[in-house]
Protein backbone atom coordinates (compact mmCIF):
# COMPACT_ATOMS: atom_id res chain seq x y z
CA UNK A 1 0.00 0.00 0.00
CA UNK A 2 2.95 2.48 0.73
CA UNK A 3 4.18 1.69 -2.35
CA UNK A 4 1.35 3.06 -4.46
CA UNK A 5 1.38 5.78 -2.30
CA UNK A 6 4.80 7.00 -2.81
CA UNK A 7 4.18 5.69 -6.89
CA UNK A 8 1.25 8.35 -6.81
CA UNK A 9 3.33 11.07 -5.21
CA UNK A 10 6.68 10.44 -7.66
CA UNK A 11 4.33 10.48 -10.68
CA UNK A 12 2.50 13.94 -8.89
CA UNK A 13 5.65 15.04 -8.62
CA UNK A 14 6.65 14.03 -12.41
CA UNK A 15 3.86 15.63 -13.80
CA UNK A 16 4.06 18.99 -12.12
CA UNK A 17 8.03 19.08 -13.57
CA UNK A 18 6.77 18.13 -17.09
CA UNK A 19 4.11 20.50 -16.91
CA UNK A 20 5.89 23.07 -15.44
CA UNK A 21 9.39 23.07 -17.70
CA UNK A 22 6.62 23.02 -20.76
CA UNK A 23 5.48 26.33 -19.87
CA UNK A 24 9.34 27.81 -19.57
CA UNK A 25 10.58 26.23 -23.13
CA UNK A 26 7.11 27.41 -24.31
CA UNK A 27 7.85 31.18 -22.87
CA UNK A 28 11.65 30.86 -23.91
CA UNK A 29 10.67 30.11 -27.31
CA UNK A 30 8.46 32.99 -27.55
CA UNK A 31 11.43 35.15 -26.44
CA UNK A 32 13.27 33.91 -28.96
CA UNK A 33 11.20 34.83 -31.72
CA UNK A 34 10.34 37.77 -30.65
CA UNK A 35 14.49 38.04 -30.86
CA UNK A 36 14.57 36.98 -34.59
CA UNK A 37 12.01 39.75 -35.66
CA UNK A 38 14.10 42.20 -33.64
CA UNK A 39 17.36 41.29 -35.63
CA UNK A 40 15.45 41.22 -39.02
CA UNK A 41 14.13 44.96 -38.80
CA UNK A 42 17.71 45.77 -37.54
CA UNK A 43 18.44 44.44 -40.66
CA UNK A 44 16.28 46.18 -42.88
CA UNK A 45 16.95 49.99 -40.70
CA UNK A 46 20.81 48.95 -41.23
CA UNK A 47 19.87 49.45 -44.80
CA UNK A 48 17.68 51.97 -45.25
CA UNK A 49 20.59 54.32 -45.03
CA UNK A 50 22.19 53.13 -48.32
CA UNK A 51 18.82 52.67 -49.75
CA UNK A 52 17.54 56.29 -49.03
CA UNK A 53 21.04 57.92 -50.10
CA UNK A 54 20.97 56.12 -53.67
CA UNK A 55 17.54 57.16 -54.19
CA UNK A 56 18.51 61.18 -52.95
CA UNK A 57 21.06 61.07 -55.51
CA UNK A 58 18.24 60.86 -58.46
CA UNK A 59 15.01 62.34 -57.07
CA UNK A 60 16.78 64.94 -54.55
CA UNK A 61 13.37 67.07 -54.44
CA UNK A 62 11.76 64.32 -53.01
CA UNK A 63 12.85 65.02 -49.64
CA UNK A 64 9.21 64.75 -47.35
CA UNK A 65 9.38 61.61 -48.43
CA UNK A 66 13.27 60.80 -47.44
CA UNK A 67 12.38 62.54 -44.27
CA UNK A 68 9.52 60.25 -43.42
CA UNK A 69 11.94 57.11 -44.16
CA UNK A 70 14.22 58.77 -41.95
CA UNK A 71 11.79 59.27 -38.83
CA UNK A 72 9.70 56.07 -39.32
CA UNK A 73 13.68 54.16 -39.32
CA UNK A 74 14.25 56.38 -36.06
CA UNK A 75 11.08 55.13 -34.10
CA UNK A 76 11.43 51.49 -35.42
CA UNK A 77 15.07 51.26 -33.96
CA UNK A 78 13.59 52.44 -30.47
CA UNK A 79 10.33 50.65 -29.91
CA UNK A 80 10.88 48.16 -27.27
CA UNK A 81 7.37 46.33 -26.52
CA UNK A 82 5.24 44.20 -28.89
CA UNK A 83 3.17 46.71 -29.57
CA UNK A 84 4.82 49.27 -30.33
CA UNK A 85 7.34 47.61 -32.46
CA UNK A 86 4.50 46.54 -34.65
CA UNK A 87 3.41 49.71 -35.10
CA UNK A 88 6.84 51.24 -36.08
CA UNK A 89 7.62 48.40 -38.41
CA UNK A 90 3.92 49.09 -40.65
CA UNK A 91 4.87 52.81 -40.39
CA UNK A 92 8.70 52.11 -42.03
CA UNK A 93 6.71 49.07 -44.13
CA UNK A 94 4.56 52.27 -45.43
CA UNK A 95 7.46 54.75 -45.65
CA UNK A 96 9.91 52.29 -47.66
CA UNK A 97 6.71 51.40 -50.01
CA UNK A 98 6.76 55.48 -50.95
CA UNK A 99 10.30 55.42 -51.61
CA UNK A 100 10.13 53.04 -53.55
CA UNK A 101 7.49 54.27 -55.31
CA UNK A 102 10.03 57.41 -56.27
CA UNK A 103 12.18 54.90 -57.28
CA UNK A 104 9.77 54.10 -60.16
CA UNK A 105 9.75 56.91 -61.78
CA UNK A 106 13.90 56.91 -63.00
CA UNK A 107 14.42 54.81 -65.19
CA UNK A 108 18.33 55.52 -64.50
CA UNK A 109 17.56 54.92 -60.63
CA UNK A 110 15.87 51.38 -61.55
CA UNK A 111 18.82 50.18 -64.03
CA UNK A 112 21.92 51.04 -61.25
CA UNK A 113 23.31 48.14 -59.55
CA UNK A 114 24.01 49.79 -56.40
CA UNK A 115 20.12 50.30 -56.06
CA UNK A 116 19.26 47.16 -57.80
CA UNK A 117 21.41 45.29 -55.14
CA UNK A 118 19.60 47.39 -52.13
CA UNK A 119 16.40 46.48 -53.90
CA UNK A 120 16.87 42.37 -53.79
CA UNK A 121 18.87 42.57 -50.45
CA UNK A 122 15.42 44.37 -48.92
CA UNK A 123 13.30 42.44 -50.68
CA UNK A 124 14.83 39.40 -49.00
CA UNK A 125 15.12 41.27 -45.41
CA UNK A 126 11.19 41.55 -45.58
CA UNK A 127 11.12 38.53 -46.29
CA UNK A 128 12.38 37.09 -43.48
CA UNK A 129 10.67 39.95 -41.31
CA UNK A 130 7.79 38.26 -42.46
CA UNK A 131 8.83 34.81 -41.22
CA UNK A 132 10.09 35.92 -37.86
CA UNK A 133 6.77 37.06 -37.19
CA UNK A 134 4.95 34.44 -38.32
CA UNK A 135 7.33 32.27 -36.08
CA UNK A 136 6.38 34.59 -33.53
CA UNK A 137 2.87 34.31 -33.63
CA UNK A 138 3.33 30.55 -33.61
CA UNK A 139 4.66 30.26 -30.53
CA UNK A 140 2.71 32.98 -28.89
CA UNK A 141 -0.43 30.85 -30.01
CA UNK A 142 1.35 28.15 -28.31
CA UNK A 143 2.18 29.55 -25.27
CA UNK A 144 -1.67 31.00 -24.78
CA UNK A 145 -3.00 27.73 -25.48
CA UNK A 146 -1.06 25.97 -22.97
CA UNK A 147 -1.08 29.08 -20.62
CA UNK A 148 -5.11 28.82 -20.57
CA UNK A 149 -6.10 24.78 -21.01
CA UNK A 150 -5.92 22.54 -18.50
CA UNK A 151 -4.06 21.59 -17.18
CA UNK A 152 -1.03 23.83 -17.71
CA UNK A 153 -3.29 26.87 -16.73
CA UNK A 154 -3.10 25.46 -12.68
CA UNK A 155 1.16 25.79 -13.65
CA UNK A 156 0.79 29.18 -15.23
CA UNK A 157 1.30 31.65 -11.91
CA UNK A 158 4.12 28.82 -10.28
CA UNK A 159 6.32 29.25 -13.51
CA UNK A 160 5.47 32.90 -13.91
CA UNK A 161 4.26 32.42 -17.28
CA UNK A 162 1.16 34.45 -18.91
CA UNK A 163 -0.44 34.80 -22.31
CA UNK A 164 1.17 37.07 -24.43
CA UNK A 165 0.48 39.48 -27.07
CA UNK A 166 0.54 38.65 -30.69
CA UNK A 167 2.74 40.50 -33.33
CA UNK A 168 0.09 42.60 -35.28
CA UNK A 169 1.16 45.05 -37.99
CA UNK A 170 -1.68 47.22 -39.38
CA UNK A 171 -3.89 45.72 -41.77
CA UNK A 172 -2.33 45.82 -45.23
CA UNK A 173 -5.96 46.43 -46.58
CA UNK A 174 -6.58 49.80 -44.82
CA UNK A 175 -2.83 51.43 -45.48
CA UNK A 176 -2.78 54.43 -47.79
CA UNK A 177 -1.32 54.15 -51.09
CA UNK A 178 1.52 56.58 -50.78
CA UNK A 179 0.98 59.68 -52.67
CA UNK A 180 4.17 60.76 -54.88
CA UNK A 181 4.01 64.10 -57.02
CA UNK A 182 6.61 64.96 -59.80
């Protein structure tokens, strides 16, 4: 008889370790991600720089538009919660798409390698911004599922773990097309 007692307290005991290192890997991994989506943007404001001084050198009265690269770069380099570095990655998302747009309009611009090289090598940055926070959201839908089902939700408060907040950029659908005047 002791013996199933002591069987039912190891596997108690068991349980509340499996259940409770879930919830950390599960929280780590969200971390993690959240990391990767961090390093992308870096990524892409690292060259935004080059992109926005090749551009300059063609369309040089285009400069409300270089300026709102330039501030939309600034705010995305020093947003530090979820929230707010969703919000300054659509706003530089929005910014790049009107310098860009400039681009367009030179042929000369389109046809140098310099910018044709920043072009692809941004391209491929958003990209992988786009992964990273689709990896993101991932694991946060993870973590909130395990954070409130049973029976991880009784572990939750022990390990300090809580649902967090998904990576939402604004809705593509409701942006404004950017508005470029020659």
């Amino acid at each position: 008889m002791e013996y199933i007692v002591i069987a039912a307290i190891v596997l108690l005991v068991l349980f509340f370790i499996a259940q409770y290192n879930r919830l950390i890997r599960l929280n780590i991994t969200v971390d993690e991600a959240f990391a990767q989506i961090e390093v992308q943007l870096k990524r892409r404001a690292d060259l935004i720089p080059n992109l926005v001084e090749t551009v300059k050198g063609y369309a040089a009265h285009e400069q409300g538009t270089f300026d709102a690269v330039v501030q939309a770069r600034a705010k995305a380099t020093s947003a530090s919660t979820v929230a707010d570095v969703a919000a300054a990655d659509g706003a530089l998302t929005n910014a790049l798409k009107g310098l860009l747009a400039i681009a367009e309009a030179y042929p000369d611009l389109k046809a140098s390698a310099n910018f044709l090289s920043l072009q692809e090598e941004l391209s491929t940055t958003e990209n992988k911004v786009s992964f990273a926070r689709q990896f993101y959201n991932d694991n946060v839908r993870n973590l909130n599922t395990a954070v409130k089902t049973i029976p991880t939700s009784a572990f939750a408060g022990f390990a300090k773990v809580s649902a967090r907040e998904f990576y939402e950029v604004e809705n593509p659908t409701d942006r404004n097309v950017p508005n470029v005047k020659f």
